[in-house]
PDB file of N, CA and C in Angstrom:
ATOM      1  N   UNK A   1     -88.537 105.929 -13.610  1.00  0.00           N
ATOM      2  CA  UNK A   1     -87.457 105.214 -12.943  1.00  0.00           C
ATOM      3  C   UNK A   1     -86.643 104.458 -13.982  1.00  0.00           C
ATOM      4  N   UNK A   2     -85.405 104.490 -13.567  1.00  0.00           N
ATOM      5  CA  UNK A   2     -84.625 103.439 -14.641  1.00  0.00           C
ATOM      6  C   UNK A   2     -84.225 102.295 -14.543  1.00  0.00           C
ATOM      7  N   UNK A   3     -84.911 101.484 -13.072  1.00  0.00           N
ATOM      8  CA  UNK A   3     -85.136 100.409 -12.884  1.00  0.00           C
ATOM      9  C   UNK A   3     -85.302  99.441 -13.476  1.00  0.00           C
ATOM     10  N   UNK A   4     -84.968  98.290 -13.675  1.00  0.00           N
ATOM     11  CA  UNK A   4     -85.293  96.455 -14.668  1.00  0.00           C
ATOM     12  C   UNK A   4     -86.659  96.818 -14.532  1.00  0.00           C
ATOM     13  N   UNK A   5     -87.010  96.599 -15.663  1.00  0.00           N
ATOM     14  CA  UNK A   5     -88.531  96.372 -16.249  1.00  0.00           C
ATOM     15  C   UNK A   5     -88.808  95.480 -17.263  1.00  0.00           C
ATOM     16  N   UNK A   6     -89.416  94.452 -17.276  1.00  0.00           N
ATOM     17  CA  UNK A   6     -89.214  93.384 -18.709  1.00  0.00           C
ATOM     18  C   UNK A   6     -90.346  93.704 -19.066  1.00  0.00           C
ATOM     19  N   UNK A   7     -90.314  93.927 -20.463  1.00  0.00           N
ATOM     20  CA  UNK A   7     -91.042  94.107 -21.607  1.00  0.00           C
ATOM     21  C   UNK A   7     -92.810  93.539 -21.336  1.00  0.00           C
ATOM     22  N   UNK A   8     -93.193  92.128 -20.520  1.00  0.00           N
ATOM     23  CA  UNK A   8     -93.736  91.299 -20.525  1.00  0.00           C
ATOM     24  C   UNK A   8     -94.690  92.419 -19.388  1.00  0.00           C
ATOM     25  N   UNK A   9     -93.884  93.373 -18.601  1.00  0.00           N
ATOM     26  CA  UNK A   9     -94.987  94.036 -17.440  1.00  0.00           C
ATOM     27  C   UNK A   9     -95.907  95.122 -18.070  1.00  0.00           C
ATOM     28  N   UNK A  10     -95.582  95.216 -19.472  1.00  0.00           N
ATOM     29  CA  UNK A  10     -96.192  96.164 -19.661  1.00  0.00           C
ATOM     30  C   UNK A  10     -97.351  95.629 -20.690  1.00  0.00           C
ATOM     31  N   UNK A  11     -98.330  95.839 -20.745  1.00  0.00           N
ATOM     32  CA  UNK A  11     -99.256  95.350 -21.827  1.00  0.00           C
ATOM     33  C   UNK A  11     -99.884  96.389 -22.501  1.00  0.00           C
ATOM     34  N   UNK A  12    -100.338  96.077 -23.909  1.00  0.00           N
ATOM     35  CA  UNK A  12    -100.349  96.969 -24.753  1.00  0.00           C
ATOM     36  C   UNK A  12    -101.455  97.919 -24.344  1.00  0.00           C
ATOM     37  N   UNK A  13    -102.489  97.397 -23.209  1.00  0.00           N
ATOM     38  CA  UNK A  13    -103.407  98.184 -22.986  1.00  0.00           C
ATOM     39  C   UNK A  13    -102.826  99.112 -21.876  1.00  0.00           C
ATOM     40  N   UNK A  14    -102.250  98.882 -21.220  1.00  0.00           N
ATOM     41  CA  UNK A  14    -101.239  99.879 -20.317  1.00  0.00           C
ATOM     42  C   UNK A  14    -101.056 100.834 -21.010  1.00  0.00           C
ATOM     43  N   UNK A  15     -99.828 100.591 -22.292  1.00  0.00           N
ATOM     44  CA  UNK A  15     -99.136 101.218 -22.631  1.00  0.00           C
ATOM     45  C   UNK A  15     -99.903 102.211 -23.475  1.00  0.00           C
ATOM     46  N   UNK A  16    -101.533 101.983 -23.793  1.00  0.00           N
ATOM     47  CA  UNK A  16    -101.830 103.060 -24.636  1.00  0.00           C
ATOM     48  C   UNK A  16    -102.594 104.005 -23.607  1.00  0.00           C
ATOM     49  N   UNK A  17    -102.744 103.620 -22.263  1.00  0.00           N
ATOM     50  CA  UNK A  17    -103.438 103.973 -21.292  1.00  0.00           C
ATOM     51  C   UNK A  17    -102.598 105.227 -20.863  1.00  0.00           C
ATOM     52  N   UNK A  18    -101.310 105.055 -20.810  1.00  0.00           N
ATOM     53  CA  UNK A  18    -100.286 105.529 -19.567  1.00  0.00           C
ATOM     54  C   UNK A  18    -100.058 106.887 -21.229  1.00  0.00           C
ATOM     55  N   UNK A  19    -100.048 106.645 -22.207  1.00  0.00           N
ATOM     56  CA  UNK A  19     -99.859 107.256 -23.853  1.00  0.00           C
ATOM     57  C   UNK A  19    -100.887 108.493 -23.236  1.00  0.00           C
ATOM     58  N   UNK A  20    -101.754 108.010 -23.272  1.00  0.00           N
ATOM     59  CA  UNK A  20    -103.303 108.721 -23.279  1.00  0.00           C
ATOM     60  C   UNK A  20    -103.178 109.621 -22.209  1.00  0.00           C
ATOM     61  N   UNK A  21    -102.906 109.412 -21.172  1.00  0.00           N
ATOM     62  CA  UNK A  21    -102.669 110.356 -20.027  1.00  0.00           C
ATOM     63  C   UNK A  21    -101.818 111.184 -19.715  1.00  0.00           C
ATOM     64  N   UNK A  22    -100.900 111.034 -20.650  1.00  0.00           N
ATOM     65  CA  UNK A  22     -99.523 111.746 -20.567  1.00  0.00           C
ATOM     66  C   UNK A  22     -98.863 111.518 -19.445  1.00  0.00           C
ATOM     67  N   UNK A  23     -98.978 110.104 -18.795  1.00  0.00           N
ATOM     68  CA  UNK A  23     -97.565 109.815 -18.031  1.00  0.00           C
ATOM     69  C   UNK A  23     -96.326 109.365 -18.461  1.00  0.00           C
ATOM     70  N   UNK A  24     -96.415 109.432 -19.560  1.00  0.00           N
ATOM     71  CA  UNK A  24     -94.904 108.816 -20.260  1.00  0.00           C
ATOM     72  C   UNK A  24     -95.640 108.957 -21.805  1.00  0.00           C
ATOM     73  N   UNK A  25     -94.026 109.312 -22.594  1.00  0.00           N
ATOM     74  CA  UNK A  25     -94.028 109.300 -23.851  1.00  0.00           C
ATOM     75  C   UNK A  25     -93.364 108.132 -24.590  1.00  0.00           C
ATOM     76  N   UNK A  26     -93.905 108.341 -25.727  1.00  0.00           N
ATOM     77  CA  UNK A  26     -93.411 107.356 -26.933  1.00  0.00           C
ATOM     78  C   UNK A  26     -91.967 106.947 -26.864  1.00  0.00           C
ATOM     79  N   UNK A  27     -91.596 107.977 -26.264  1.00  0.00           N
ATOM     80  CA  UNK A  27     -89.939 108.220 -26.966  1.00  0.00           C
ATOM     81  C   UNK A  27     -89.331 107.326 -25.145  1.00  0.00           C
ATOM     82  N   UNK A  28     -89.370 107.587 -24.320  1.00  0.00           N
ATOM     83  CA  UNK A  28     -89.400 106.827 -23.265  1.00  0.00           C
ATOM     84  C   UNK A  28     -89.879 105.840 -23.256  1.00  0.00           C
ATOM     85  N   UNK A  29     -91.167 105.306 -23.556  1.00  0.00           N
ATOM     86  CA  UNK A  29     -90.922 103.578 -23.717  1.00  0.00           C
ATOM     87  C   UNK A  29     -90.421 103.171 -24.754  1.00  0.00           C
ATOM     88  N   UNK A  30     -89.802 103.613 -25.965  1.00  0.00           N
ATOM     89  CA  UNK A  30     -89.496 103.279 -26.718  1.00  0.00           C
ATOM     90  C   UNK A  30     -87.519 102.956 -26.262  1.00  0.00           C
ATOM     91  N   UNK A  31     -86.956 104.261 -25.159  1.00  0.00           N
ATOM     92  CA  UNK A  31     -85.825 103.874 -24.523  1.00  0.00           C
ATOM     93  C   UNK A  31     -85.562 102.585 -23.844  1.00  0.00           C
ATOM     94  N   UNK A  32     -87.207 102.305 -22.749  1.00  0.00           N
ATOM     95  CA  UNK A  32     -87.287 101.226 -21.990  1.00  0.00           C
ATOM     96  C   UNK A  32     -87.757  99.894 -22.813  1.00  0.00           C
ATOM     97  N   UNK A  33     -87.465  99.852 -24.282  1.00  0.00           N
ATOM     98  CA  UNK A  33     -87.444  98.774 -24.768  1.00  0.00           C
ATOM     99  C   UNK A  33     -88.696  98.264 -25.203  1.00  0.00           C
ATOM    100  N   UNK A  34     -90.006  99.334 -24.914  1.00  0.00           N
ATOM    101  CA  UNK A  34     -91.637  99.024 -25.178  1.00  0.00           C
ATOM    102  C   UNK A  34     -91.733  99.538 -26.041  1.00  0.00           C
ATOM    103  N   UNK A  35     -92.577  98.709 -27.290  1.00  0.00           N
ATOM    104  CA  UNK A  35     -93.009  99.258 -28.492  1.00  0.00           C
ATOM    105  C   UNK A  35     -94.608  99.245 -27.930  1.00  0.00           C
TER     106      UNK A  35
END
């Protein structure tokens, strides 16, 4: 979705979670502003 998302909803353990599963790529959170 390209919905408001602040940086703060995502936590790094999410983000290596959601990595790991292949629901989203690098290159997409990296659009939505998540390192």
């Amino acid at each position: 979705s390209d919905r408001y998302l602040p940086v703060s909803a995502i936590t790094n353990s999410t983000r290596d979670a959601m990595l790991a599963r292949g629901l989203v790529t690098a290159e997409r959170l990296r659009e939505r502003g998540i390192q």
